[in-house]
PDB file of N, CA and C in Angstrom:
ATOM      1  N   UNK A   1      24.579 -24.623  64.307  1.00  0.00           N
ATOM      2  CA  UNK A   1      25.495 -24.171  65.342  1.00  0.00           C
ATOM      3  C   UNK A   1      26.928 -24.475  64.931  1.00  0.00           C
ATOM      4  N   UNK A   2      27.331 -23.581  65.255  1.00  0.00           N
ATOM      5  CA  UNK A   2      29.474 -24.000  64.878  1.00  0.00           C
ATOM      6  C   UNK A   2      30.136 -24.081  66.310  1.00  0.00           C
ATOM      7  N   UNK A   3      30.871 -25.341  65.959  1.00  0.00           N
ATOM      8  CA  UNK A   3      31.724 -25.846  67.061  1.00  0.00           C
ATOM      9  C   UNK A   3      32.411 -24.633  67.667  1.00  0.00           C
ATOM     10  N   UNK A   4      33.295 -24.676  68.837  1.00  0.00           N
ATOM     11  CA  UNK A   4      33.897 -23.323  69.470  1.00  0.00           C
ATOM     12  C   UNK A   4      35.201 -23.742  68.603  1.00  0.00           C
ATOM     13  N   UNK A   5      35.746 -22.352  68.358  1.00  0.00           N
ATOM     14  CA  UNK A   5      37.681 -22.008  67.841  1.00  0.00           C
ATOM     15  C   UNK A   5      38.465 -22.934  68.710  1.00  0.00           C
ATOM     16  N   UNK A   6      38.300 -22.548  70.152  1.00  0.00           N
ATOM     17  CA  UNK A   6      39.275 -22.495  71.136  1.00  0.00           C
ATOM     18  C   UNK A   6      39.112 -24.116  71.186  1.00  0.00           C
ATOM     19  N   UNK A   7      40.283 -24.838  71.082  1.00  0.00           N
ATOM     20  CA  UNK A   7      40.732 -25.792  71.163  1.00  0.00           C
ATOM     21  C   UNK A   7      40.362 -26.825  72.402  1.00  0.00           C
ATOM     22  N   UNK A   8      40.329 -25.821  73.943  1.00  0.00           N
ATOM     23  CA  UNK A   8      40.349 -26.310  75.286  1.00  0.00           C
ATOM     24  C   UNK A   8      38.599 -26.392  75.372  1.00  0.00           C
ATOM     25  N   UNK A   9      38.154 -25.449  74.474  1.00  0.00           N
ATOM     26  CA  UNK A   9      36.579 -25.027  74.569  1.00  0.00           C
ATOM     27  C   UNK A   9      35.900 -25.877  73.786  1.00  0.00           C
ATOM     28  N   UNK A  10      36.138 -26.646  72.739  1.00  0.00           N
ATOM     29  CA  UNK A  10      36.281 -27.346  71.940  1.00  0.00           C
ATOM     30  C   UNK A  10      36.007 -28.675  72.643  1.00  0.00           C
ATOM     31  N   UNK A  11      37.022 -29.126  73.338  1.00  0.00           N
ATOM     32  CA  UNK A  11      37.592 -30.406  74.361  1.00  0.00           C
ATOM     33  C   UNK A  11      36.122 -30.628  74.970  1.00  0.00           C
ATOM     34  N   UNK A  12      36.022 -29.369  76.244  1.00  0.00           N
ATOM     35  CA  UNK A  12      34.812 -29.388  76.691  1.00  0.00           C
ATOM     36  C   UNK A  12      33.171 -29.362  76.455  1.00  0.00           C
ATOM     37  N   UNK A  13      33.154 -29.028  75.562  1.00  0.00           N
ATOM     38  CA  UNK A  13      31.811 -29.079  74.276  1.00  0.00           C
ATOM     39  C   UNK A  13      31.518 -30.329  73.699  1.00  0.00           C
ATOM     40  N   UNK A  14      32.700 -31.083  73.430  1.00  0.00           N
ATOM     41  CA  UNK A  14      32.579 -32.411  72.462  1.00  0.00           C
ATOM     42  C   UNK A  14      32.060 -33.623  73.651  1.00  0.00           C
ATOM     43  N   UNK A  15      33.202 -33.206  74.423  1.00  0.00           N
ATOM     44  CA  UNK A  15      33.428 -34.471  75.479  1.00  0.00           C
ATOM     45  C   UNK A  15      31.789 -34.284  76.350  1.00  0.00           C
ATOM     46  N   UNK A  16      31.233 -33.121  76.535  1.00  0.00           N
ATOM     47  CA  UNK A  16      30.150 -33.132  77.273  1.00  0.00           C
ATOM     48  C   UNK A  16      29.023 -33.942  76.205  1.00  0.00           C
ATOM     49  N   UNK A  17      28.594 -33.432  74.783  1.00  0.00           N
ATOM     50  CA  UNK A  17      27.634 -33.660  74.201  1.00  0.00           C
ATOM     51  C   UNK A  17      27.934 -35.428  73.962  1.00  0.00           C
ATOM     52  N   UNK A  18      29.213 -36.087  73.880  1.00  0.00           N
ATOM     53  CA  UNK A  18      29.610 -37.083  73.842  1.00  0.00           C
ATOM     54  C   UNK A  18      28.912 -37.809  74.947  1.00  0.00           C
ATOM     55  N   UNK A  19      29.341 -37.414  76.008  1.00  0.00           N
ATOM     56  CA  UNK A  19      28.465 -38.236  77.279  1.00  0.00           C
ATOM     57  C   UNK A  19      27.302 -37.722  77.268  1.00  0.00           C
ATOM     58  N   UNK A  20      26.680 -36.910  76.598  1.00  0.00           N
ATOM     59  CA  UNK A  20      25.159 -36.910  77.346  1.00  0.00           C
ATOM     60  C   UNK A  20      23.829 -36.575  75.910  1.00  0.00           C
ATOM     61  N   UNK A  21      24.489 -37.019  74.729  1.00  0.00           N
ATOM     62  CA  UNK A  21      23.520 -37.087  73.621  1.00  0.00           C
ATOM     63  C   UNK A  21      24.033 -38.029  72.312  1.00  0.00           C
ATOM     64  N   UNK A  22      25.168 -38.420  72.320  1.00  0.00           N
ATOM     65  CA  UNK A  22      25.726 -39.284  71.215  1.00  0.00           C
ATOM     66  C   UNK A  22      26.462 -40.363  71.901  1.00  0.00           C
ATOM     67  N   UNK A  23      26.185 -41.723  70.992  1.00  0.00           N
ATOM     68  CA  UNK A  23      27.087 -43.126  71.931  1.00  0.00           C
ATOM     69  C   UNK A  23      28.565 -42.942  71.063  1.00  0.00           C
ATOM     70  N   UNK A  24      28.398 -41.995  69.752  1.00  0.00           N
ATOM     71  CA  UNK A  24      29.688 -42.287  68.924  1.00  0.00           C
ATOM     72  C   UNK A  24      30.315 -40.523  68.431  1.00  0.00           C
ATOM     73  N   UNK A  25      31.426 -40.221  68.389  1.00  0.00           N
ATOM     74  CA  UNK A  25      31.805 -39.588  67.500  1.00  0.00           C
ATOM     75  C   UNK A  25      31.423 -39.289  66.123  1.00  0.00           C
ATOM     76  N   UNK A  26      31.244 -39.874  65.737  1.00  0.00           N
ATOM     77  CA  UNK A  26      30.730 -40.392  64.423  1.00  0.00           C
ATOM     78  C   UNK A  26      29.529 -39.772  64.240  1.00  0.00           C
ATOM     79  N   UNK A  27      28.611 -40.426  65.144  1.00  0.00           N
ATOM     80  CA  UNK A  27      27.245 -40.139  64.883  1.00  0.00           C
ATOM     81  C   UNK A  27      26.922 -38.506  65.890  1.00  0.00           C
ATOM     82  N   UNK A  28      27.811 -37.945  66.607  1.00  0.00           N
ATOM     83  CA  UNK A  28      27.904 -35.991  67.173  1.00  0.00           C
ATOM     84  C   UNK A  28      28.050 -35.735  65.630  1.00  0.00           C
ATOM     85  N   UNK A  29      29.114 -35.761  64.989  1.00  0.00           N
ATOM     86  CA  UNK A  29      29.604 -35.253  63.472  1.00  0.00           C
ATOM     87  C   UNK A  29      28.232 -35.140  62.670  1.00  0.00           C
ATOM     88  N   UNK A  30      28.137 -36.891  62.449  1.00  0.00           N
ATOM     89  CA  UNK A  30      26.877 -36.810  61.396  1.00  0.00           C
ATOM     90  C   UNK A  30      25.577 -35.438  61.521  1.00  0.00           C
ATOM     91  N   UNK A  31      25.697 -35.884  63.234  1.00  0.00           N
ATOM     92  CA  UNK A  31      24.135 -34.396  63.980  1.00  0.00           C
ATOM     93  C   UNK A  31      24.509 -33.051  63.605  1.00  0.00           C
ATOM     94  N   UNK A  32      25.936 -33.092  64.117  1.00  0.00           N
ATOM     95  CA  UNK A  32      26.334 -31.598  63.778  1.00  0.00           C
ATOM     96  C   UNK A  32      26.667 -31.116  62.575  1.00  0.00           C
ATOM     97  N   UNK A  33      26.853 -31.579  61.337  1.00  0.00           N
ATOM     98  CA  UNK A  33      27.130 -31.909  60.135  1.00  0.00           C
ATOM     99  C   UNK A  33      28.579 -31.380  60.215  1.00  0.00           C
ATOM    100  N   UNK A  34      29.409 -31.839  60.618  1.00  0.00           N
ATOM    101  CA  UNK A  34      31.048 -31.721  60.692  1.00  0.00           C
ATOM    102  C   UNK A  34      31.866 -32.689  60.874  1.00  0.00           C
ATOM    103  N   UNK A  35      32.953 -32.561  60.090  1.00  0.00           N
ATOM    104  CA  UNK A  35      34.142 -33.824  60.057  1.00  0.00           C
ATOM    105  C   UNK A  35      34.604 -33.761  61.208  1.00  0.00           C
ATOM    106  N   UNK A  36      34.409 -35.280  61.487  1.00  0.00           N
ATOM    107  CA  UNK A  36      35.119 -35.282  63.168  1.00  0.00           C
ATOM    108  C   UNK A  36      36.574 -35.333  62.763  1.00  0.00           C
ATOM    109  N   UNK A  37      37.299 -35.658  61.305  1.00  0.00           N
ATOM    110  CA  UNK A  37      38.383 -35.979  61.405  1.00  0.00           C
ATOM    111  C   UNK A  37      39.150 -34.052  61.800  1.00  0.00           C
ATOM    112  N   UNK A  38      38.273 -33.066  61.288  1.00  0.00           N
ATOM    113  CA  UNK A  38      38.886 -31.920  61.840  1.00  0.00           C
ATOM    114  C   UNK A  38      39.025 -31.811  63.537  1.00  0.00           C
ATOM    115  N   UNK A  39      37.659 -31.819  63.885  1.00  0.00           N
ATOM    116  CA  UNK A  39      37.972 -32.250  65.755  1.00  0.00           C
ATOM    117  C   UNK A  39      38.915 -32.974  65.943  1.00  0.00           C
ATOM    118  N   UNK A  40      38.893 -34.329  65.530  1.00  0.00           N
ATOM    119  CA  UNK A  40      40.258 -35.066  66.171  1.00  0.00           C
ATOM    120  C   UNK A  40      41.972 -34.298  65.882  1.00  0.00           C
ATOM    121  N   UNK A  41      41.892 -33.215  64.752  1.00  0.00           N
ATOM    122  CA  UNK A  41      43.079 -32.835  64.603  1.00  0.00           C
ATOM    123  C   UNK A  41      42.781 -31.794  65.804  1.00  0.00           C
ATOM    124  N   UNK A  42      42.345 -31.413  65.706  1.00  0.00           N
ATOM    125  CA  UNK A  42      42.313 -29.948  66.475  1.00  0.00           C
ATOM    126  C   UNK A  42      42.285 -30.293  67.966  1.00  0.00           C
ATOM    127  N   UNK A  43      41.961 -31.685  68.680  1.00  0.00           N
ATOM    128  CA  UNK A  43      41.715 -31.554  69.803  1.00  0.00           C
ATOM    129  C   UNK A  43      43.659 -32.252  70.005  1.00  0.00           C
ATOM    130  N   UNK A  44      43.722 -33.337  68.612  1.00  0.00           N
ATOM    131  CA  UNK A  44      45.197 -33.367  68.934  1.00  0.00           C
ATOM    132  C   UNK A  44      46.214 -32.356  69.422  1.00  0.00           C
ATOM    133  N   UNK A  45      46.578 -31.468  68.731  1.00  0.00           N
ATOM    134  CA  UNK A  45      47.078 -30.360  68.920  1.00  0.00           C
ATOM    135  C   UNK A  45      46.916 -29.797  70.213  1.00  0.00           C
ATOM    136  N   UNK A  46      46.722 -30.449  71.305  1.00  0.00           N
ATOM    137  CA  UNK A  46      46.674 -30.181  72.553  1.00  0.00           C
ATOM    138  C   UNK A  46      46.219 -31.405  73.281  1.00  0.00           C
ATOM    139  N   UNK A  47      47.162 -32.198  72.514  1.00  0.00           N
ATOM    140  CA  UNK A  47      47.452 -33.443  72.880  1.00  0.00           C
ATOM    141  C   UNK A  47      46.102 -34.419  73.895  1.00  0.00           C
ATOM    142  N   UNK A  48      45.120 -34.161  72.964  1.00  0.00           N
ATOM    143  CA  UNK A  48      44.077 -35.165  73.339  1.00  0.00           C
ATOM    144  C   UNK A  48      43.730 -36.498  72.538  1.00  0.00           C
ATOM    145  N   UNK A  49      43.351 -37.494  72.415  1.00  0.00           N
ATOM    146  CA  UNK A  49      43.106 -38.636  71.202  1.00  0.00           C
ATOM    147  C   UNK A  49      41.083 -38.823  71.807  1.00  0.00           C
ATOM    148  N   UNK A  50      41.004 -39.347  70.892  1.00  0.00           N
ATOM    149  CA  UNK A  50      39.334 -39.757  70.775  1.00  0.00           C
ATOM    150  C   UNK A  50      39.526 -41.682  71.514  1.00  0.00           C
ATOM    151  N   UNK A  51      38.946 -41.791  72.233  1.00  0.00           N
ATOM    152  CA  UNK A  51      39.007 -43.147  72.508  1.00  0.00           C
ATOM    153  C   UNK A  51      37.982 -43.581  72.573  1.00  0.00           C
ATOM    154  N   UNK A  52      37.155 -44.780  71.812  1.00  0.00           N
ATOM    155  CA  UNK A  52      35.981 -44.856  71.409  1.00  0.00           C
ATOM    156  C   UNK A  52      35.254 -45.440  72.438  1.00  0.00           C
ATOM    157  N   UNK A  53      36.394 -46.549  72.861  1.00  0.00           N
ATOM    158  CA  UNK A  53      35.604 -47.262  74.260  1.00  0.00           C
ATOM    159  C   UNK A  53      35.052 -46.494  75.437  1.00  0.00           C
ATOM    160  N   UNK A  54      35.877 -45.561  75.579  1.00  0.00           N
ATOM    161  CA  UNK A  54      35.090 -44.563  77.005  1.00  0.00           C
ATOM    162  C   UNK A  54      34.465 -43.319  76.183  1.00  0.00           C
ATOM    163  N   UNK A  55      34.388 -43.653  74.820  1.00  0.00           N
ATOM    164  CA  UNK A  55      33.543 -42.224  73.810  1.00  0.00           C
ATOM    165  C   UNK A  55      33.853 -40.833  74.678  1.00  0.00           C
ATOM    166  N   UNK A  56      35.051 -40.752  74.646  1.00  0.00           N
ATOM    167  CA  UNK A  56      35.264 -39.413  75.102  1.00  0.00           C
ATOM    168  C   UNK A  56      37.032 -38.706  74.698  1.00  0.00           C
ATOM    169  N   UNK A  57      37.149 -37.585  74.288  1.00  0.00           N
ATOM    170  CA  UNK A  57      38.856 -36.991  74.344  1.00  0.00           C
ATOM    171  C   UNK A  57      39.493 -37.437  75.701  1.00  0.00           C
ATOM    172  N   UNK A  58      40.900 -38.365  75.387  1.00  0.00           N
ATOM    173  CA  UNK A  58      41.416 -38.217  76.928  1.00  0.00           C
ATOM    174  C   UNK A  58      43.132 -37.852  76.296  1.00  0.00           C
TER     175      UNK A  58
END
């Protein structure tokens, strides 16, 4: 499966599978076989950060 383009669509996709199938970033990437360091740019760019303690974009 490939992550969504849309940046906002993106946000919502990560942050859901984050709360409800992975405890880490890290380990969504590893499942999905994709660099989270591209997500974290891409969700930057609309000014979101990864915060590990609440494992979610805020």
């Amino acid at each position: 499966m490939s992550l969504p383009n849309d940046p906002v669509m993106l946000l919502s996709y990560v942050n859901t599978q984050l709360r409800d199938h992975y405890p880490s970033l890290k380990e969504l990437a590893l499942s999905l076989n994709v660099n989270s360091d591209d997500i974290v740019k891409k969700l930057a760019a609309i000014d979101y950060s990864y915060d590990s303690q609440l494992n979610k974009f805020i």
